[in-house]
PDB file of N, CA and C in Angstrom:
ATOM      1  N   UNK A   1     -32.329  -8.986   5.239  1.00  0.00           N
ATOM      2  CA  UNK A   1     -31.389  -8.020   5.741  1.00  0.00           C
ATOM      3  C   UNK A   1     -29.990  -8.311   5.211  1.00  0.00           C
ATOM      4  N   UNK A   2     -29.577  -9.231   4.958  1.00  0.00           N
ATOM      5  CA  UNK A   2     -28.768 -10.051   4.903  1.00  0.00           C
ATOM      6  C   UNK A   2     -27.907  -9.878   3.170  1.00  0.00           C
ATOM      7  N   UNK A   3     -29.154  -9.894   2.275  1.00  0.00           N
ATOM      8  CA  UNK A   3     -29.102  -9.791   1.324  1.00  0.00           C
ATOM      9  C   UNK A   3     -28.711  -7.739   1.080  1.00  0.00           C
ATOM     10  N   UNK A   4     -29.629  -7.136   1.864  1.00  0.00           N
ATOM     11  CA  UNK A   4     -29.522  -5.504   1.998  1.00  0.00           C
ATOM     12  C   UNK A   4     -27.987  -5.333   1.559  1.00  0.00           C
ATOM     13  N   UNK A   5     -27.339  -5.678   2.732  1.00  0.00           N
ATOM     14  CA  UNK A   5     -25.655  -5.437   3.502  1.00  0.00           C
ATOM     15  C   UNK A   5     -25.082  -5.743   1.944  1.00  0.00           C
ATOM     16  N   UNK A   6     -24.995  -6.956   1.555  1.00  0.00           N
ATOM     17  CA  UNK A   6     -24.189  -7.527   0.265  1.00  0.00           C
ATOM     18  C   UNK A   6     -24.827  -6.862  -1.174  1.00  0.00           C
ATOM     19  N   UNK A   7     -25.896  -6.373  -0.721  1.00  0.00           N
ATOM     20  CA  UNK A   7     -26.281  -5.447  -2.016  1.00  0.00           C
ATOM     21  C   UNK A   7     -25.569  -4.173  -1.864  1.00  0.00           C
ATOM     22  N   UNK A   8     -25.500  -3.380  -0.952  1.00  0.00           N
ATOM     23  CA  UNK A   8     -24.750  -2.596  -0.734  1.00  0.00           C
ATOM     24  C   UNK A   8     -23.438  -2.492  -0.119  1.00  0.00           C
ATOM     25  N   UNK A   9     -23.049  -3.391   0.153  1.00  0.00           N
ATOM     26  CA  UNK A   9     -21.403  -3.826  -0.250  1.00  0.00           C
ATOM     27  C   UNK A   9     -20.643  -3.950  -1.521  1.00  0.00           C
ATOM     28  N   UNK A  10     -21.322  -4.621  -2.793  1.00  0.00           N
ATOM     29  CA  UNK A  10     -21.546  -4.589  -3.887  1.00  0.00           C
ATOM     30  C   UNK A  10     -21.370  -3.379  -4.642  1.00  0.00           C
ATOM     31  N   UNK A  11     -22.402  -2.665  -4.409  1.00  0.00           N
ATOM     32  CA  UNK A  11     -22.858  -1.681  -5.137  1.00  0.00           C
ATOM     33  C   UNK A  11     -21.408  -0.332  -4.348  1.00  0.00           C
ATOM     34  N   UNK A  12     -21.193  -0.354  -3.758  1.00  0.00           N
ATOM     35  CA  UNK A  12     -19.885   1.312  -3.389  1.00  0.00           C
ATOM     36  C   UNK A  12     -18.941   0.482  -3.879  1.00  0.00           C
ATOM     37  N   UNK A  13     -18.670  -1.114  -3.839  1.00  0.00           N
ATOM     38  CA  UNK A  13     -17.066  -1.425  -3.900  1.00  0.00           C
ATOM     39  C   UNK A  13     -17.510  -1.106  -5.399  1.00  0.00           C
ATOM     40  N   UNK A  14     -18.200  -1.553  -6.350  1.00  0.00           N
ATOM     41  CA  UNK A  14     -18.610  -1.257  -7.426  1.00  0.00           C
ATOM     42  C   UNK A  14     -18.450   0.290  -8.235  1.00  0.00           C
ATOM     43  N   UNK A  15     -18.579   1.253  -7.300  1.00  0.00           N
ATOM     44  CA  UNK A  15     -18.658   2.470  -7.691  1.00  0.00           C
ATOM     45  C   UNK A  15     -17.814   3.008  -7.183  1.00  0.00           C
ATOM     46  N   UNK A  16     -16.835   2.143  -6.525  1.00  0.00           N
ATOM     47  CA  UNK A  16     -15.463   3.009  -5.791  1.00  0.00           C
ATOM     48  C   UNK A  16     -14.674   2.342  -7.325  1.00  0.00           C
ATOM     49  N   UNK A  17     -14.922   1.108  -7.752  1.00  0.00           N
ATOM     50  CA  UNK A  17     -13.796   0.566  -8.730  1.00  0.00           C
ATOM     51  C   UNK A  17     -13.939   1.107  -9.863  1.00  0.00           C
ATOM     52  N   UNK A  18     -14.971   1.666 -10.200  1.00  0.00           N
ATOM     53  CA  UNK A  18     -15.610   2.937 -11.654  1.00  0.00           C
ATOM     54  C   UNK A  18     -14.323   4.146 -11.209  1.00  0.00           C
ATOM     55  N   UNK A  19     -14.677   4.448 -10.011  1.00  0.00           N
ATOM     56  CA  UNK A  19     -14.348   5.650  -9.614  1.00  0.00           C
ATOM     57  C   UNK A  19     -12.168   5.696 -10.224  1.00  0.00           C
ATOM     58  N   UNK A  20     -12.276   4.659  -9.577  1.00  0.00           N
ATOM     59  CA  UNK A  20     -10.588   4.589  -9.786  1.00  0.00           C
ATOM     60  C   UNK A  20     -10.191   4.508 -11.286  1.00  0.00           C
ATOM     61  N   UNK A  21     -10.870   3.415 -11.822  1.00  0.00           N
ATOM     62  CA  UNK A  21     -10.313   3.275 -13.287  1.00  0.00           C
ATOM     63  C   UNK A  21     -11.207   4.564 -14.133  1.00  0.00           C
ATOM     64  N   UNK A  22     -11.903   5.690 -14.048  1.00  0.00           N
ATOM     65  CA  UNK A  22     -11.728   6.578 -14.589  1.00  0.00           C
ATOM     66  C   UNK A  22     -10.896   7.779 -14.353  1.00  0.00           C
ATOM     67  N   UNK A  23     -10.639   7.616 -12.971  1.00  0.00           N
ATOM     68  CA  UNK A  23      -9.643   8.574 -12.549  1.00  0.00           C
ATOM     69  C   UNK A  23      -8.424   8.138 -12.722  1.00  0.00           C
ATOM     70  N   UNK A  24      -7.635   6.821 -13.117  1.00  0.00           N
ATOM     71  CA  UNK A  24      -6.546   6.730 -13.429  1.00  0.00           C
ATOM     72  C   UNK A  24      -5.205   7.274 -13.774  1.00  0.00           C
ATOM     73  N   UNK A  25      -5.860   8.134 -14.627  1.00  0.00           N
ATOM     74  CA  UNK A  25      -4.594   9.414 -15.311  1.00  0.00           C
ATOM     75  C   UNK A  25      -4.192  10.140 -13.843  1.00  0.00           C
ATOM     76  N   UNK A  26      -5.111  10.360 -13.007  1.00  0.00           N
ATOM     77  CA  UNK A  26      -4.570  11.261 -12.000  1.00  0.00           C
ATOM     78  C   UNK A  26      -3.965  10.760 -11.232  1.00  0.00           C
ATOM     79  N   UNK A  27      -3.881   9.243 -11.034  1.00  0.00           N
ATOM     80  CA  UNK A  27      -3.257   8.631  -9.602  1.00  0.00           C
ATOM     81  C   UNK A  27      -2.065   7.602 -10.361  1.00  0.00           C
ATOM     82  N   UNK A  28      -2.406   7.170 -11.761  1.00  0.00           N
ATOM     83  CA  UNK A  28      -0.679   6.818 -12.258  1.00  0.00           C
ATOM     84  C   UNK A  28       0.411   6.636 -12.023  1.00  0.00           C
ATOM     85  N   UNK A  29       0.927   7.610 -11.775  1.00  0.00           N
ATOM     86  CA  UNK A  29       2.003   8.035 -11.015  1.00  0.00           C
ATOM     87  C   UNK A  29       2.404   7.341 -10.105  1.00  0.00           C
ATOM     88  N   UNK A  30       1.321   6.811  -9.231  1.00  0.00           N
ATOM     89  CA  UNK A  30       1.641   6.421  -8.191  1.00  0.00           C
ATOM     90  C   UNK A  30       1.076   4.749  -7.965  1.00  0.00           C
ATOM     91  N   UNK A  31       0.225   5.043  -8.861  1.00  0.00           N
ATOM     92  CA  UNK A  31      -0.131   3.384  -8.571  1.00  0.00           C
ATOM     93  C   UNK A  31      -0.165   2.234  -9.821  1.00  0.00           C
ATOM     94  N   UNK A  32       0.341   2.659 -11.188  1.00  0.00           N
ATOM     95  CA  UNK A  32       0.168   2.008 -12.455  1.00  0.00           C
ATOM     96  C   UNK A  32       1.508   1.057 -12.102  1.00  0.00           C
ATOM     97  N   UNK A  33       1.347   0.102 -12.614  1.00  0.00           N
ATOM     98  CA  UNK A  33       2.214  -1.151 -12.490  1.00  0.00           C
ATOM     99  C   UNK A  33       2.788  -0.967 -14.205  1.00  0.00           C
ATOM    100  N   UNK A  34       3.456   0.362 -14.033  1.00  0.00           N
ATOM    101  CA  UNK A  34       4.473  -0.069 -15.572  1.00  0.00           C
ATOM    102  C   UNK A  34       5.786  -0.921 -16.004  1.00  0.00           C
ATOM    103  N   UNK A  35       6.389  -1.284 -14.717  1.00  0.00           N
ATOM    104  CA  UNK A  35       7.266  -2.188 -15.016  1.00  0.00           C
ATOM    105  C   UNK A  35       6.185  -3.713 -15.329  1.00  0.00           C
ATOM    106  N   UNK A  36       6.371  -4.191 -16.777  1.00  0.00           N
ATOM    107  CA  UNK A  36       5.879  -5.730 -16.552  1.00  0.00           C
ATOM    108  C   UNK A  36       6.655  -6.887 -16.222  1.00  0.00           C
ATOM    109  N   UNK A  37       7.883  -6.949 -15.848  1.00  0.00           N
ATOM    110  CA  UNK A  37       8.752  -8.065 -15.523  1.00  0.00           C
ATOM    111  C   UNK A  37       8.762  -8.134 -14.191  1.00  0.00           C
ATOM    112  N   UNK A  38       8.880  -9.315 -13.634  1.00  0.00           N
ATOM    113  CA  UNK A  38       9.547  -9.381 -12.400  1.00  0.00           C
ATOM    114  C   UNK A  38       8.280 -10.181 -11.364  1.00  0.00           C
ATOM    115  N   UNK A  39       8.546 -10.388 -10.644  1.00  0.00           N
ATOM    116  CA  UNK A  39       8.310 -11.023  -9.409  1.00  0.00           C
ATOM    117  C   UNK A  39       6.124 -10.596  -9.731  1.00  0.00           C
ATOM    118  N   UNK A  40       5.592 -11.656  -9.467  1.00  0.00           N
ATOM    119  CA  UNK A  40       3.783 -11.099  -9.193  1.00  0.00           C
ATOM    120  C   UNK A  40       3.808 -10.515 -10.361  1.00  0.00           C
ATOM    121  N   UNK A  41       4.471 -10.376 -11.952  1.00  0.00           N
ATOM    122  CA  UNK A  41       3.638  -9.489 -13.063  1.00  0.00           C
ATOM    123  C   UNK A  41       3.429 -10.392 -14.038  1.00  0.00           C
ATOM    124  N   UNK A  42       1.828 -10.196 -14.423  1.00  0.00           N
ATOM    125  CA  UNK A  42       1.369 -10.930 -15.255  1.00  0.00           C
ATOM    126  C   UNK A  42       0.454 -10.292 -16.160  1.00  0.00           C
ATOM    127  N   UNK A  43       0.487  -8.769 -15.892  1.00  0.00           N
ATOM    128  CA  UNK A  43      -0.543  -7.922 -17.109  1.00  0.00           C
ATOM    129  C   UNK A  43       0.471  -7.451 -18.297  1.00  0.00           C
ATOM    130  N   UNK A  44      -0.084  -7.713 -19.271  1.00  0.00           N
ATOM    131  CA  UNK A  44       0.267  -7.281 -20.689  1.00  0.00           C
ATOM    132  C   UNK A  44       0.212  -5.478 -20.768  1.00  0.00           C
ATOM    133  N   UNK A  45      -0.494  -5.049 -20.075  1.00  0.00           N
ATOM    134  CA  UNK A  45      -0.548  -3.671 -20.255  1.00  0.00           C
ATOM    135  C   UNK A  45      -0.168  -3.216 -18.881  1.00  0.00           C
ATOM    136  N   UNK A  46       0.224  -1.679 -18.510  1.00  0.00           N
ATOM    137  CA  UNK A  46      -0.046  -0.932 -17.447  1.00  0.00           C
ATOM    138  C   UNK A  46      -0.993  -0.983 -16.873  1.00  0.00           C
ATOM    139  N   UNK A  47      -1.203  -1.328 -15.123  1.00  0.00           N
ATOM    140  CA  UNK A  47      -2.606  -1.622 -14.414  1.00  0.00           C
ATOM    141  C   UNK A  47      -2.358  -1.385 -13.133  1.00  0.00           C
ATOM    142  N   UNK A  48      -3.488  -0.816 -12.685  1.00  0.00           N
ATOM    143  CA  UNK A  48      -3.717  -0.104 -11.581  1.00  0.00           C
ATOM    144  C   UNK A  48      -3.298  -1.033 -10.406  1.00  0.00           C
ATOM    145  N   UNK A  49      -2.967  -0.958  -9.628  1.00  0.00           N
ATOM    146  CA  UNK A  49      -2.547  -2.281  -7.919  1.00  0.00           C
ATOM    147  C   UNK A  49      -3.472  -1.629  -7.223  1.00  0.00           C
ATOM    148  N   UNK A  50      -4.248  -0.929  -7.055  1.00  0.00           N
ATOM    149  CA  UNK A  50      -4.767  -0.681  -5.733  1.00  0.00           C
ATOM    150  C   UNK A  50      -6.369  -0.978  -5.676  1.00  0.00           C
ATOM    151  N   UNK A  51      -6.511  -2.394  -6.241  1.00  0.00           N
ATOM    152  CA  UNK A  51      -7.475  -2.955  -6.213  1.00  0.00           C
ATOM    153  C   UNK A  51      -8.693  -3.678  -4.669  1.00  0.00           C
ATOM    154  N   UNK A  52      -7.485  -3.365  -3.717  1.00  0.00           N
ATOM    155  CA  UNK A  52      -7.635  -3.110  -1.987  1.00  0.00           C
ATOM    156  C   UNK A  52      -9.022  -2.354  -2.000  1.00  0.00           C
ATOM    157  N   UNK A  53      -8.438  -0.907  -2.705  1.00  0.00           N
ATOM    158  CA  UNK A  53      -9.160   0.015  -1.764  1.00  0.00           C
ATOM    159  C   UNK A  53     -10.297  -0.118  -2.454  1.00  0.00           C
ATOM    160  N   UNK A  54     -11.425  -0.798  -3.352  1.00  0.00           N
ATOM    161  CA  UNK A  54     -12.717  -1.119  -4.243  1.00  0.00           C
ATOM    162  C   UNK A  54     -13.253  -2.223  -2.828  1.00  0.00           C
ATOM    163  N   UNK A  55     -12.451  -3.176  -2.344  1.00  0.00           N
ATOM    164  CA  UNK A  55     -12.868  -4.066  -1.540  1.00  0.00           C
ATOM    165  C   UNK A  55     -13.140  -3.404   0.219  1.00  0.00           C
ATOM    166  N   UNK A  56     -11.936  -2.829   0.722  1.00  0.00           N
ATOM    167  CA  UNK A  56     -12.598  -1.950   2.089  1.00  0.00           C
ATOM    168  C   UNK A  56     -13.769  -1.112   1.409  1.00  0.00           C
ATOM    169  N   UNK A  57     -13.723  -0.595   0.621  1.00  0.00           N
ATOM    170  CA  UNK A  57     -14.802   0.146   1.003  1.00  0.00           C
ATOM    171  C   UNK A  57     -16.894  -0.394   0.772  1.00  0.00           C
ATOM    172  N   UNK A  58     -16.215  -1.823   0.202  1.00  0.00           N
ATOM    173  CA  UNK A  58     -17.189  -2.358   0.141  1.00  0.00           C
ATOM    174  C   UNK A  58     -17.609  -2.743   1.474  1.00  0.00           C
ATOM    175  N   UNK A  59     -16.475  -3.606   1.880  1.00  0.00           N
ATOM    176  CA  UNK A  59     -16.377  -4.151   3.462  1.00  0.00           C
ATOM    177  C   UNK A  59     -17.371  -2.517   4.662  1.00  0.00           C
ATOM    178  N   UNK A  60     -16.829  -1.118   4.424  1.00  0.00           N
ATOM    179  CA  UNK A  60     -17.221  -0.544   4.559  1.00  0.00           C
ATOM    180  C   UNK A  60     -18.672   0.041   4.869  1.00  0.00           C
ATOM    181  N   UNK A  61     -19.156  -0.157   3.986  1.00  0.00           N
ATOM    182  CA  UNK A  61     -20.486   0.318   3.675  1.00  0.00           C
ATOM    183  C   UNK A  61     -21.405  -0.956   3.889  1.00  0.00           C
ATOM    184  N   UNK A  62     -20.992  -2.356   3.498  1.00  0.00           N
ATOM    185  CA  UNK A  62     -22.120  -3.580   4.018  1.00  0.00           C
ATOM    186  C   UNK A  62     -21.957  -3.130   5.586  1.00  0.00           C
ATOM    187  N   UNK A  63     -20.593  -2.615   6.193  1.00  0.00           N
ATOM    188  CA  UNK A  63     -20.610  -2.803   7.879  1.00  0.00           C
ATOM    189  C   UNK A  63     -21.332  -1.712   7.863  1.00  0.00           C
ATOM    190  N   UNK A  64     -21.567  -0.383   7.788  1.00  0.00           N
ATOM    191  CA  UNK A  64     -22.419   0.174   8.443  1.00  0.00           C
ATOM    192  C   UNK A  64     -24.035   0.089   7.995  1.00  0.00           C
ATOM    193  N   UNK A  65     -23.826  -0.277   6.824  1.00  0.00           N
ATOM    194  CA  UNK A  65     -25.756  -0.739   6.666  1.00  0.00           C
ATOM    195  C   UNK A  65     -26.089  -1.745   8.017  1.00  0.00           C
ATOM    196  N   UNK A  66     -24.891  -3.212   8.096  1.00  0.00           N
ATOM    197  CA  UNK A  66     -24.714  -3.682   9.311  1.00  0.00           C
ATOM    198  C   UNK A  66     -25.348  -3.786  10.865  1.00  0.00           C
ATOM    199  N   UNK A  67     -24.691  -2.193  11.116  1.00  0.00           N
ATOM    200  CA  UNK A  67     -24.613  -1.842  12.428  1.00  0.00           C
ATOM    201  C   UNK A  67     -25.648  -0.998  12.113  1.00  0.00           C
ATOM    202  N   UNK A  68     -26.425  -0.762  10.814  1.00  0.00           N
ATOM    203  CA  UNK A  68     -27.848   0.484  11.584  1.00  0.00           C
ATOM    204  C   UNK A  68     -28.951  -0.503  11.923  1.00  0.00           C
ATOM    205  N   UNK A  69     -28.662  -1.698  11.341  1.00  0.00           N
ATOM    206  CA  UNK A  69     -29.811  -2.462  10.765  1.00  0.00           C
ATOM    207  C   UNK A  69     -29.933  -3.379  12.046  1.00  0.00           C
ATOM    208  N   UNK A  70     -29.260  -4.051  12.284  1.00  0.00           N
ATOM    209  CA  UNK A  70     -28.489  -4.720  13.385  1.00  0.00           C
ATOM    210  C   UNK A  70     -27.532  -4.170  14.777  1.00  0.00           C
ATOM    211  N   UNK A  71     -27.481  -3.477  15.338  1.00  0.00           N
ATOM    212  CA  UNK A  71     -27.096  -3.061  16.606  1.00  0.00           C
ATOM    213  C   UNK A  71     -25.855  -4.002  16.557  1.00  0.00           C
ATOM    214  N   UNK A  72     -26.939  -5.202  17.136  1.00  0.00           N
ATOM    215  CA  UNK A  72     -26.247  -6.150  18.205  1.00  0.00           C
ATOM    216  C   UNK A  72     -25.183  -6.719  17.899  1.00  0.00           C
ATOM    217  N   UNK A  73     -24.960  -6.799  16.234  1.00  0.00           N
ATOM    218  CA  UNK A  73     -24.285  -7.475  15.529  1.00  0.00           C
ATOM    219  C   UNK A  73     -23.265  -6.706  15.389  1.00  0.00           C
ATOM    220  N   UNK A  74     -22.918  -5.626  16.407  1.00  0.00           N
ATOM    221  CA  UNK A  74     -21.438  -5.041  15.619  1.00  0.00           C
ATOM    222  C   UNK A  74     -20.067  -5.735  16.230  1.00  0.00           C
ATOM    223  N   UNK A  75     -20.625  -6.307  16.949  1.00  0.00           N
ATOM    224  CA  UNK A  75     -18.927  -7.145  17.449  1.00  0.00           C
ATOM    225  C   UNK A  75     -17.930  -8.327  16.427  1.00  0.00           C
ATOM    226  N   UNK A  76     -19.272  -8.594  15.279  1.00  0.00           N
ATOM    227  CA  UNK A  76     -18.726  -9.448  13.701  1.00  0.00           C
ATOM    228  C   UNK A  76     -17.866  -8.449  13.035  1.00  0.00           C
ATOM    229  N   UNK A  77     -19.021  -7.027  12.883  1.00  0.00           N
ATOM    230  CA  UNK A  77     -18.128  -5.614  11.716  1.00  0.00           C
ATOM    231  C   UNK A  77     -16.898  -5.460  12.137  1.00  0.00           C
ATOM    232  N   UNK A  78     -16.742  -4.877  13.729  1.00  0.00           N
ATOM    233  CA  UNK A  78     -15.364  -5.082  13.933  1.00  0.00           C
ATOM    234  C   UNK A  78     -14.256  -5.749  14.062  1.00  0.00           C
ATOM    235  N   UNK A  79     -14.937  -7.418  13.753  1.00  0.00           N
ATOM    236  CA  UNK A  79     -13.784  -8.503  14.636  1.00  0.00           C
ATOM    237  C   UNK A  79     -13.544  -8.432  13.138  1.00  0.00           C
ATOM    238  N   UNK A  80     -14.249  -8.577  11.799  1.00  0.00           N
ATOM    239  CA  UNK A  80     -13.428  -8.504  10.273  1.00  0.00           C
ATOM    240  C   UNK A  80     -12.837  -7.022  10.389  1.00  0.00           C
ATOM    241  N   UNK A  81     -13.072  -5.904  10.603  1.00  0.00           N
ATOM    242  CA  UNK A  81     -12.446  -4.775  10.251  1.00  0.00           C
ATOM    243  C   UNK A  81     -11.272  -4.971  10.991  1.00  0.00           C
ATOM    244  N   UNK A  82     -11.202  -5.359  11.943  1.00  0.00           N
ATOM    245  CA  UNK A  82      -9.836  -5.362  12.647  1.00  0.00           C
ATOM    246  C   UNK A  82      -8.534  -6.158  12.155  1.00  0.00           C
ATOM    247  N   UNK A  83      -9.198  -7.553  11.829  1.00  0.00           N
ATOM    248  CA  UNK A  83      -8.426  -8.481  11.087  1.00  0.00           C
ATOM    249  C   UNK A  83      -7.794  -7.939  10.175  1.00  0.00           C
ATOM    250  N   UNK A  84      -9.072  -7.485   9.068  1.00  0.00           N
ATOM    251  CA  UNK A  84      -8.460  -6.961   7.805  1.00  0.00           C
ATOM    252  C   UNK A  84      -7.539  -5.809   7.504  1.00  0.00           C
ATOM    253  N   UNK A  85      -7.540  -5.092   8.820  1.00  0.00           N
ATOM    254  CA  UNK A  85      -6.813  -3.719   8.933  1.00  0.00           C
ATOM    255  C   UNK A  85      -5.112  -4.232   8.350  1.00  0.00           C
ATOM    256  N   UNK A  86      -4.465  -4.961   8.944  1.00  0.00           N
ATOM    257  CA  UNK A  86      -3.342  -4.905   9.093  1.00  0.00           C
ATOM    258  C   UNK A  86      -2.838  -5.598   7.465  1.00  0.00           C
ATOM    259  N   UNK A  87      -3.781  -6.670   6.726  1.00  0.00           N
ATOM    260  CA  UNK A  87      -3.444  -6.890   5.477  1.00  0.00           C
ATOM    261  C   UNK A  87      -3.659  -5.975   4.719  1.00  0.00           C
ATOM    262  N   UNK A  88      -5.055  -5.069   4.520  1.00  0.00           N
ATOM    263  CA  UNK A  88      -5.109  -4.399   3.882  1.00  0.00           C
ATOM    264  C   UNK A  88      -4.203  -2.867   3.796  1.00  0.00           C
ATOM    265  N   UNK A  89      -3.659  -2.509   4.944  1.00  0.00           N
ATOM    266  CA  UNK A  89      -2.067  -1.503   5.325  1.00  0.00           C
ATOM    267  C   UNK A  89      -1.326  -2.140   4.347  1.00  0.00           C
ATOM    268  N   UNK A  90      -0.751  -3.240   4.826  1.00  0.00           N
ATOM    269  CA  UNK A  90       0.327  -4.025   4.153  1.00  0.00           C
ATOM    270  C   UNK A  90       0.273  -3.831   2.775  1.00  0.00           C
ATOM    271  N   UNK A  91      -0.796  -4.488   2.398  1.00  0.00           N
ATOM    272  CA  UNK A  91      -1.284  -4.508   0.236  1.00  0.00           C
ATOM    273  C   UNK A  91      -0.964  -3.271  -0.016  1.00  0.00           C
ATOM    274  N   UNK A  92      -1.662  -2.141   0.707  1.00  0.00           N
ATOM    275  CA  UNK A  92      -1.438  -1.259   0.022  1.00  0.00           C
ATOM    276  C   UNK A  92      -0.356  -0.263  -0.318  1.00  0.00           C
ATOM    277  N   UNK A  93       0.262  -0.050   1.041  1.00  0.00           N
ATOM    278  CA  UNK A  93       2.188  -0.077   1.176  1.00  0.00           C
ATOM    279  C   UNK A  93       2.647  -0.613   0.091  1.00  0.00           C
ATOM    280  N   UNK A  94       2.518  -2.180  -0.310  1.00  0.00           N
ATOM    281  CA  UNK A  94       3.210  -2.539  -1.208  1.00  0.00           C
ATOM    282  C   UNK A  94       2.775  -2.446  -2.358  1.00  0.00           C
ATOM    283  N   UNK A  95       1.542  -1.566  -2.984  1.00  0.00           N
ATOM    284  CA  UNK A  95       1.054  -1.419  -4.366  1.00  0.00           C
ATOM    285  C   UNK A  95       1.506   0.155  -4.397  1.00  0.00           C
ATOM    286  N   UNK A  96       1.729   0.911  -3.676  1.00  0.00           N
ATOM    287  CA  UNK A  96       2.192   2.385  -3.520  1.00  0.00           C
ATOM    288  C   UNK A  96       3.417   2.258  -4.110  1.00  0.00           C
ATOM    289  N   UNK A  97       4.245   1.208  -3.117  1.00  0.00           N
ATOM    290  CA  UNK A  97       5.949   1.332  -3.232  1.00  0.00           C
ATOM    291  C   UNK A  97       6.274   0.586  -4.299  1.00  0.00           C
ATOM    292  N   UNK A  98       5.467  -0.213  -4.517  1.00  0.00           N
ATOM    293  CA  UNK A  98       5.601  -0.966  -5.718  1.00  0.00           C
ATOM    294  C   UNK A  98       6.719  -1.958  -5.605  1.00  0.00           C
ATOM    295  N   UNK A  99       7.150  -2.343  -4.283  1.00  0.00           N
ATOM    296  CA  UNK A  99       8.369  -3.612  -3.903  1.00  0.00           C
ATOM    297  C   UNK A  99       8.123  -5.211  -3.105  1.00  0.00           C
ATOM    298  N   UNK A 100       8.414  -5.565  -3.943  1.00  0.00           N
ATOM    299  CA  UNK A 100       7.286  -7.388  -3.036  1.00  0.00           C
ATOM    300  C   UNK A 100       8.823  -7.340  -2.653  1.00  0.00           C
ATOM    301  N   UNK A 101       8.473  -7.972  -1.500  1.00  0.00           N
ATOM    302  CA  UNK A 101       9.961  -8.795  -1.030  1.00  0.00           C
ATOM    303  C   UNK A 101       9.490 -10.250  -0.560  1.00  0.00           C
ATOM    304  N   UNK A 102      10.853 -11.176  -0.952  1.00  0.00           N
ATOM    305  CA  UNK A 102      10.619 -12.676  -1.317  1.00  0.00           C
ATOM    306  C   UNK A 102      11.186 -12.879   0.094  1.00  0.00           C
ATOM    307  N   UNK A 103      10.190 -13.864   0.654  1.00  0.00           N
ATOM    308  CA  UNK A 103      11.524 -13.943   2.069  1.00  0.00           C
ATOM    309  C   UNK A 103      11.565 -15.329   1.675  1.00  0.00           C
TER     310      UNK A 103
END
């Protein structure tokens, strides 16, 4: 069962991260890291930041294979979804706005 969840966790974060880097041209704009200087840049070329959203939705889809497969076990799906909620907001705020701040 175990193996199920991480096969299909795998496999959408997998086909969510296809999904983005062919759609690129359309979301650019908003998420290509064209400045390369400065604070966190280390790609030689223009590159996508919203490498987040390939991972929830992996997180995603292992949790509800999860919870069909397993009932009992949904108090794990949510105690990580909950956790992860507030970093993964954060990352992505800051791959949108494109501003790290150094404290």
């Amino acid at each position: 069962m175990l193996l199920t969840v991480l096969f299909c966790a795998l496999l959408a974060s997998l086909a969510v991260g296809i999904v983005l880097i062919r759609t690129q041209h359309l979301h650019a704009r908003l998420t290509m890291d064209h400045d390369l200087g400065g604070v966190q840049k280390f790609h030689a070329t223009p590159t996508p930041r919203i490498g987040g959203v390939p991972m929830l939705a992996g997180l995603l889809a292992g949790g509800i294979v999860m919870l069909w497969a397993q009932p009992s076990e949904n108090h794990l799906f949510w105690g990580v979804l909950l956790a992860g909620a507030p970093v993964f907001i954060a990352g992505l705020v800051e791959d949108l706005t494109k501003k790290v701040r150094c404290w």
